[in-house]
C-alpha atoms as a PDB file:
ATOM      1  CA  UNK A   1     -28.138-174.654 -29.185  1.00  0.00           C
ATOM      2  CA  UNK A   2     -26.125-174.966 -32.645  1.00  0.00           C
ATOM      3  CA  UNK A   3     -26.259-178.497 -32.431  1.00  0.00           C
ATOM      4  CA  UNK A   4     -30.473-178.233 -31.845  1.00  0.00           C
ATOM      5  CA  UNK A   5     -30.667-176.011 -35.050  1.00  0.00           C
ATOM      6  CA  UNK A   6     -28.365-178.368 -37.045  1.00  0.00           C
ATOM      7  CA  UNK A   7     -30.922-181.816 -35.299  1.00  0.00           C
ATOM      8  CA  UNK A   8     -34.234-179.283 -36.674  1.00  0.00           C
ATOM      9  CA  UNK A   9     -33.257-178.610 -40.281  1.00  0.00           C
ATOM     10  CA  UNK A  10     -32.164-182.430 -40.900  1.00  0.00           C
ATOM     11  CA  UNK A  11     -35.222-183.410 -39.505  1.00  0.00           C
ATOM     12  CA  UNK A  12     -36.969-181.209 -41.212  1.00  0.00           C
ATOM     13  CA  UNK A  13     -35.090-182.137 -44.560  1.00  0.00           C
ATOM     14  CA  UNK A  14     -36.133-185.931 -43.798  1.00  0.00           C
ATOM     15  CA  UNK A  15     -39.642-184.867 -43.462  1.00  0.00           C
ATOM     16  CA  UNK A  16     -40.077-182.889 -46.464  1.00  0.00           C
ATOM     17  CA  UNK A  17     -38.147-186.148 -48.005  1.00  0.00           C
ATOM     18  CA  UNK A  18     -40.896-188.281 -47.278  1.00  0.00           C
ATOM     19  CA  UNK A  19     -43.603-185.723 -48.324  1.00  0.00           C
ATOM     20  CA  UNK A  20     -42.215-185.573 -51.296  1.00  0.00           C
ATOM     21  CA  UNK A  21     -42.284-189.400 -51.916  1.00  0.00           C
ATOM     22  CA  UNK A  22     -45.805-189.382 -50.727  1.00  0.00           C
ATOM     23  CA  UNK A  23     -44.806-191.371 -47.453  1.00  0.00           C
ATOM     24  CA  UNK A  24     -47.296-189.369 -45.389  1.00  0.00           C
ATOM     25  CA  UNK A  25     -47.504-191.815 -42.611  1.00  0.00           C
ATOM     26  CA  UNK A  26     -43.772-192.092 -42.142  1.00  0.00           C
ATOM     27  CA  UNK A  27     -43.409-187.850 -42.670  1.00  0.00           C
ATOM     28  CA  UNK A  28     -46.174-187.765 -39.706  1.00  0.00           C
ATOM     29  CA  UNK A  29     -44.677-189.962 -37.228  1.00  0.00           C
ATOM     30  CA  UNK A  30     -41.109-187.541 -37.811  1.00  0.00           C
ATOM     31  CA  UNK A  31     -43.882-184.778 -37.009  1.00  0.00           C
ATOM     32  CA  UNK A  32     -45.054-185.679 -34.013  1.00  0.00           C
ATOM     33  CA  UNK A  33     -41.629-186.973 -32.837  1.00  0.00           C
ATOM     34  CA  UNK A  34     -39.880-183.418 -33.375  1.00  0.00           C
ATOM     35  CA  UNK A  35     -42.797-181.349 -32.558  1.00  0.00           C
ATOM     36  CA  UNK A  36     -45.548-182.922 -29.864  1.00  0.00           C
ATOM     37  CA  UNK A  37     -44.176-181.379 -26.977  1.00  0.00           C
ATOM     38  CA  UNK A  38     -43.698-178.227 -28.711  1.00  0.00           C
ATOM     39  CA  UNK A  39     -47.367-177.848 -30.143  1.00  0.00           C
ATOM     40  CA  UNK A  40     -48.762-178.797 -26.744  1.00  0.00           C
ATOM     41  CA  UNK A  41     -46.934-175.960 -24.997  1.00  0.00           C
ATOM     42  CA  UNK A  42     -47.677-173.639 -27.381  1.00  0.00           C
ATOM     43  CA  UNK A  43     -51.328-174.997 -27.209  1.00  0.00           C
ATOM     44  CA  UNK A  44     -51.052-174.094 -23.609  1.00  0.00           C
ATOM     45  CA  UNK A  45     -49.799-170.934 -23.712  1.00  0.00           C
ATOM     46  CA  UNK A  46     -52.390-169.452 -25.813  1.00  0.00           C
ATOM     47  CA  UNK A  47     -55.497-171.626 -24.279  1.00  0.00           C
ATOM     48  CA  UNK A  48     -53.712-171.013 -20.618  1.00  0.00           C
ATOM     49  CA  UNK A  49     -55.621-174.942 -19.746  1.00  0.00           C
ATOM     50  CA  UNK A  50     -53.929-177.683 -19.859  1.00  0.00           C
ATOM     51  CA  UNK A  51     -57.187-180.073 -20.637  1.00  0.00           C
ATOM     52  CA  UNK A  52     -58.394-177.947 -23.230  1.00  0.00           C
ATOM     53  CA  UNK A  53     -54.307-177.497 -24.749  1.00  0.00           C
ATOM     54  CA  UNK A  54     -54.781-181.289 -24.621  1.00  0.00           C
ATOM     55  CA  UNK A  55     -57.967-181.405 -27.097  1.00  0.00           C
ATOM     56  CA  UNK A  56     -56.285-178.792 -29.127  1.00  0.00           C
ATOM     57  CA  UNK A  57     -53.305-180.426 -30.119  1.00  0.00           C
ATOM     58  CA  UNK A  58     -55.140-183.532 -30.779  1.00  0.00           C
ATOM     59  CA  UNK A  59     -57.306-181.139 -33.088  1.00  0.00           C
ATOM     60  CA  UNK A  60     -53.952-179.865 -34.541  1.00  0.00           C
ATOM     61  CA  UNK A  61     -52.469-183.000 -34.803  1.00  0.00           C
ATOM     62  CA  UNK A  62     -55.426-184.116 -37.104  1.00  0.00           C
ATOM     63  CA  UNK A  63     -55.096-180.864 -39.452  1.00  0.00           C
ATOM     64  CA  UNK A  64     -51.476-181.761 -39.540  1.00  0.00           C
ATOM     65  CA  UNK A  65     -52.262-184.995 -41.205  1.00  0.00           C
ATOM     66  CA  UNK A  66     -55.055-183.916 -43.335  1.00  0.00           C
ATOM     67  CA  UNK A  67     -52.696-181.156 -45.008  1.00  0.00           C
ATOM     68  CA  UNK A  68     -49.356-182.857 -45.351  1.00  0.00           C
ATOM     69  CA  UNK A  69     -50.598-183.874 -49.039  1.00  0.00           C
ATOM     70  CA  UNK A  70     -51.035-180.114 -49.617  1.00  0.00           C
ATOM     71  CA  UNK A  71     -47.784-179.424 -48.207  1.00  0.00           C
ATOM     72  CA  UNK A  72     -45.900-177.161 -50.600  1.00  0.00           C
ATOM     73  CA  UNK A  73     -42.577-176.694 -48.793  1.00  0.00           C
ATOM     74  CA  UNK A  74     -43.057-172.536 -49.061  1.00  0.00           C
ATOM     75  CA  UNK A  75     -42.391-172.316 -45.295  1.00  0.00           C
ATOM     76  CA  UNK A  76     -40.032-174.618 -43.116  1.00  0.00           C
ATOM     77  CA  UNK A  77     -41.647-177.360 -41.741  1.00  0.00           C
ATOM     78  CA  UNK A  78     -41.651-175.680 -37.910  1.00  0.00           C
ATOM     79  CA  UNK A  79     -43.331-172.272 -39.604  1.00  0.00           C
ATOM     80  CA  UNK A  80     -45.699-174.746 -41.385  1.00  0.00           C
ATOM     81  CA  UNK A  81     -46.588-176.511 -38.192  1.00  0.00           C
ATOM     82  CA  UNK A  82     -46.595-173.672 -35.973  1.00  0.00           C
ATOM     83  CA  UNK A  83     -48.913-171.917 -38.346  1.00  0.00           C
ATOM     84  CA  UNK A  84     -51.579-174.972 -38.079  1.00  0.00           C
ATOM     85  CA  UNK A  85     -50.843-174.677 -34.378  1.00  0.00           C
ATOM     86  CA  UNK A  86     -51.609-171.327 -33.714  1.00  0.00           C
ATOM     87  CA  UNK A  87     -54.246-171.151 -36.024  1.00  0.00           C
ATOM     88  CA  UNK A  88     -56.464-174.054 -33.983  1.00  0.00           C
ATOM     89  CA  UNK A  89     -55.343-173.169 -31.065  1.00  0.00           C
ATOM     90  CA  UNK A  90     -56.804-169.749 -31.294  1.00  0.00           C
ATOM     91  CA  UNK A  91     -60.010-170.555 -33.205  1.00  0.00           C
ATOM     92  CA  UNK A  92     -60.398-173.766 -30.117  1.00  0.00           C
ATOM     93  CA  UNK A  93     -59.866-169.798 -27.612  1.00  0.00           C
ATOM     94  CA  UNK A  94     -62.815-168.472 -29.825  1.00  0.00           C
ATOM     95  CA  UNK A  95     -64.954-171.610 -29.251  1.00  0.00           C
ATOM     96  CA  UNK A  96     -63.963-171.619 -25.229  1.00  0.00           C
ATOM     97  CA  UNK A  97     -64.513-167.455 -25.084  1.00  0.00           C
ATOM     98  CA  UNK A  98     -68.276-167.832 -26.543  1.00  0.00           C
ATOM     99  CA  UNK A  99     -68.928-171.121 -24.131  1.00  0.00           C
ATOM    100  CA  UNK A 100     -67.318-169.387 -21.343  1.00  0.00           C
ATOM    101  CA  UNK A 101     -70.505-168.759 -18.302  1.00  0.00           C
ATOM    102  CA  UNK A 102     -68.073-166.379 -16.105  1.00  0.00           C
ATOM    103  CA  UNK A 103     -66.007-163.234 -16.753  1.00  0.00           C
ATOM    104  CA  UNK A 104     -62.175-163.532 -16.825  1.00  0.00           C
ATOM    105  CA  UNK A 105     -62.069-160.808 -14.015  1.00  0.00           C
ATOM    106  CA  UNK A 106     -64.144-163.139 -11.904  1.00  0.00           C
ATOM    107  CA  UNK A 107     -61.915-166.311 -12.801  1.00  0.00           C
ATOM    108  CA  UNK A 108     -58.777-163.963 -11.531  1.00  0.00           C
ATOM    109  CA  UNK A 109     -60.616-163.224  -8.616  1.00  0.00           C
ATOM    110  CA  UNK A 110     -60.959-166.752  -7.961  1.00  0.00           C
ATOM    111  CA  UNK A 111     -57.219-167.610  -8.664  1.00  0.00           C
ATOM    112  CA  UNK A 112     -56.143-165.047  -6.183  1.00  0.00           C
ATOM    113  CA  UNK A 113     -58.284-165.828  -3.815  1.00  0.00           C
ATOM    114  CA  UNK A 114     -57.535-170.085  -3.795  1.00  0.00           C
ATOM    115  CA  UNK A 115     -55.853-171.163  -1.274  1.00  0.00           C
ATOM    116  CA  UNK A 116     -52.303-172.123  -2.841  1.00  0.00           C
ATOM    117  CA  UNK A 117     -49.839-174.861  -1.842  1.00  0.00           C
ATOM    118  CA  UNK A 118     -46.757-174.072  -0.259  1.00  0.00           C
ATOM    119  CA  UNK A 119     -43.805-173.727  -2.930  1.00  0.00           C
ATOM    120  CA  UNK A 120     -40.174-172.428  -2.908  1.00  0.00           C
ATOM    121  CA  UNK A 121     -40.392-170.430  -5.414  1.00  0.00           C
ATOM    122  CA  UNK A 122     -42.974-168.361  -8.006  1.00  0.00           C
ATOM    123  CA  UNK A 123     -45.685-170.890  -9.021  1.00  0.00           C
ATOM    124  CA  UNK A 124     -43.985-169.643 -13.106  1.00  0.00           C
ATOM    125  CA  UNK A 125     -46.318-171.566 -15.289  1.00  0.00           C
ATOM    126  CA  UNK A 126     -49.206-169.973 -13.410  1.00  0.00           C
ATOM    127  CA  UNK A 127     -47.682-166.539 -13.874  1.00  0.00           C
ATOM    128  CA  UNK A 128     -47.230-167.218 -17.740  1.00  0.00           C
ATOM    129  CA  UNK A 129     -50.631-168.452 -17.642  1.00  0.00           C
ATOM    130  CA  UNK A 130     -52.051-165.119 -16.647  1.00  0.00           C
ATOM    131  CA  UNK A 131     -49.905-162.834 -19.000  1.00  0.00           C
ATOM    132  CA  UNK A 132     -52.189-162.007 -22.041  1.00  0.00           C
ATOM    133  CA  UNK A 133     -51.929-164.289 -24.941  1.00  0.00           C
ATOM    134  CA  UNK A 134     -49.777-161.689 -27.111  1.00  0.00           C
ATOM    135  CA  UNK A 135     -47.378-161.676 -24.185  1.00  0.00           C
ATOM    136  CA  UNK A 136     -47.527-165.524 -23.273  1.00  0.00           C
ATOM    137  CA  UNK A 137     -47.182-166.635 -26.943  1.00  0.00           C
ATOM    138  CA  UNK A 138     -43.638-164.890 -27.420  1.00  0.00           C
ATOM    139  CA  UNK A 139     -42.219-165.827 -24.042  1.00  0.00           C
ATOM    140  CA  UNK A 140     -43.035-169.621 -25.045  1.00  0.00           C
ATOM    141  CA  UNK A 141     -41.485-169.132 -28.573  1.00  0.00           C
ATOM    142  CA  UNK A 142     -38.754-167.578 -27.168  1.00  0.00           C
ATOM    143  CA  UNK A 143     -37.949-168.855 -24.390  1.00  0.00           C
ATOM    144  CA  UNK A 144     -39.861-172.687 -23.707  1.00  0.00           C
ATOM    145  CA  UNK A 145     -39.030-173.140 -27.163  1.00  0.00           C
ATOM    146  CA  UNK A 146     -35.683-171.100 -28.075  1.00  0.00           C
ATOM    147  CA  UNK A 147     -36.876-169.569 -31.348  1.00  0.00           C
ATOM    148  CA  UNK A 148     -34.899-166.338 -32.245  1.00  0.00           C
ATOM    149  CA  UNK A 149     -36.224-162.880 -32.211  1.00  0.00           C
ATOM    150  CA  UNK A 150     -36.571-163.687 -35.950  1.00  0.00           C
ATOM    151  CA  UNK A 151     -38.069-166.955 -35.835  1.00  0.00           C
ATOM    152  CA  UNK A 152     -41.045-165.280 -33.640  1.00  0.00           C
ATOM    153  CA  UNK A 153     -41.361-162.594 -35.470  1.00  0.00           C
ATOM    154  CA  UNK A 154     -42.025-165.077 -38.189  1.00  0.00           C
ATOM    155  CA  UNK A 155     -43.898-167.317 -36.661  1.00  0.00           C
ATOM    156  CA  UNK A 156     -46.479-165.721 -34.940  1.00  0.00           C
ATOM    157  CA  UNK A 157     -46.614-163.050 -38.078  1.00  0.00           C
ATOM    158  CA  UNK A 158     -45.450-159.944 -36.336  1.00  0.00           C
ATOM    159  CA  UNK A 159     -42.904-156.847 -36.739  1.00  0.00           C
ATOM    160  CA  UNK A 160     -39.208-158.111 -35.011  1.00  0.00           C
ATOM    161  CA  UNK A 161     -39.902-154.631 -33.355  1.00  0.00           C
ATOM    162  CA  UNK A 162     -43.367-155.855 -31.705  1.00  0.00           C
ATOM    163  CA  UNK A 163     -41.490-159.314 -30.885  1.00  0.00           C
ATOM    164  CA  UNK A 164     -38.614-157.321 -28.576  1.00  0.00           C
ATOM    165  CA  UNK A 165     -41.486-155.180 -27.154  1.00  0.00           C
ATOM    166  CA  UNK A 166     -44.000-157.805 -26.316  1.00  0.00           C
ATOM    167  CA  UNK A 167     -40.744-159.705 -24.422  1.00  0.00           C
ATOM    168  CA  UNK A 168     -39.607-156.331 -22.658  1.00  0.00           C
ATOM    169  CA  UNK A 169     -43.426-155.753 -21.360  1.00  0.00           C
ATOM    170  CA  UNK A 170     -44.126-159.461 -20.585  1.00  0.00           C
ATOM    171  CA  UNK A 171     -40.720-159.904 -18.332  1.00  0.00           C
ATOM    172  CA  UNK A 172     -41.977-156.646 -16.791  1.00  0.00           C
ATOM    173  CA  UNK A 173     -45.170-157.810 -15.842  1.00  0.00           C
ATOM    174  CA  UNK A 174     -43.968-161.461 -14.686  1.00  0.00           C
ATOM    175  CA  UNK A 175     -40.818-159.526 -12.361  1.00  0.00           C
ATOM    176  CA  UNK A 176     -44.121-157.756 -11.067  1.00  0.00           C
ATOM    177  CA  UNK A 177     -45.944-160.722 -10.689  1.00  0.00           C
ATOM    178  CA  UNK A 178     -43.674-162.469  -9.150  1.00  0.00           C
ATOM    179  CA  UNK A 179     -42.573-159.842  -6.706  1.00  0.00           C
ATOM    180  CA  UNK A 180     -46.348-159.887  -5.523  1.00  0.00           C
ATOM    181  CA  UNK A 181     -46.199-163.422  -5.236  1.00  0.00           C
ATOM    182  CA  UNK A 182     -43.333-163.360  -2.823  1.00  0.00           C
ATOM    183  CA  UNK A 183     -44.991-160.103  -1.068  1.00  0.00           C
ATOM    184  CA  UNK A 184     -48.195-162.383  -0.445  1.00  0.00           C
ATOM    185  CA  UNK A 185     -46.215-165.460   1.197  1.00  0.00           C
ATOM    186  CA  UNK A 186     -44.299-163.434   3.194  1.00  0.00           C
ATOM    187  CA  UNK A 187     -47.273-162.156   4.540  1.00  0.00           C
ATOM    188  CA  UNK A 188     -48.443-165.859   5.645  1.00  0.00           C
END
C-alpha cells in the first residue's frame, strides 16, 4: 500500500506539472488514467446503477476537463477530483430521485422477491448497493478504494468520528445482510 501512496502523489505531482504549463490535454489523459476506475465506483456507490454510474462519470469526466484551467492546486488532485465526483454524482441522484415513477420500498420489494442465480457466496456488490448512500460511500472510500480514515473524512467532508461510525454501522448491517442471505439459500 506504501508503494500505491508513493505511485498517487507522483502522479499527482506530474499532473499538477502539466496544469501548471497549461498542458490540459496531457494533465487529462494522467486523470483519467489514475482515476477512471475510481470515479466510476464511486459513481456507483452513490447512484447504486451501474448504467446511470456510467452517464455520471462521463458527466464528471466532462466537468473534470472544463475546470482543470481553474485548477488552483488548494486540494490534492484525488480531493479535487473526488469533490467533482461526488458532487455530480449526487446532483445526477437528485435528477434520478425526482424522475423516479416507483417508491424505493417497492424497488426492495422487487429485489427480494427476484428470483436470484445460484452463487457461492453473498451476491457483495448487491449488498453494498442496498446500504444507504452515507454508509455505501465510506465503505467504497475505504475499502474499494483504500483511502484512510483521514482521507474519507476529507473527502466526503465529514467528522473522522462520523467516518469510524458510518464504517462500524455499515459492516453491521452488511454481516446482517449477509447472514440473511445465507438464511434464505439455505432455505432453497
Amino acid at each position: 500500500m506504501q508503494d500505491g501512496v508513493c505511485l498517487l502523489i507522483r502522479m499527482d505531482e506530474e499532473i499538477r506539472t502539466h496544469i501548471d504549463a497549461k498542458r490540459y490535454t496531457e494533465a487529462f489523459e494522467l486523470v483519467m488514467a489514475q482515476y477512471q476506475n475510481k470515479v466510476f465506483r464511486l459513481a456507483c456507490s452513490i447512484l447504486g446503477n451501474h448504467s446511470v454510474a456510467e452517464e455520471a462519470a462521463q458527466e464528471i469526466f466532462v466537468r473534470i476537463w472544463r475546470a482543470l484551467p481553474g485548477y488552483r492546486g488548494l486540494a490534492s488532485i484525488s480531493t479535487w477530483v473526488y469533490a467533482i465526483a461526488r458532487n455530480t454524482s449526487l446532483s445526477a441522484l437528485k435528477t434520478a430521485s425526482a424522475h423516479r415513477t416507483i417508491s424505493l420500498e417497492q424497488a426492495r420489494v422487487r429485489i427480494a422477491v427476484s428470483p436470484r442465480e445460484e452463487t457461492r457466496g453473498p451476491d457483495l456488490p448487491r449488498l453494498v448497493a442496498q446500504l444507504p448512500r452515507k454508509y455505501r460511500e465510506v465503505i467504497t472510500l475505504f475499502y474499494m478504494e483504500e483511502r484512510s480514515y483521514e482521507e474519507v473524512a476529507r473527502l466526503l467532508d465529514l467528522p473522522m468520528g462520523t467516518v469510524k461510525t458510518y464504517l462500524h454501522r455499515a459492516k453491521k448491517q452488511l454481516a446482517a445482510a449477509m447472514l440473511r442471505s445465507k438464511m434464505t439459500e439455505g432455505g432453497r
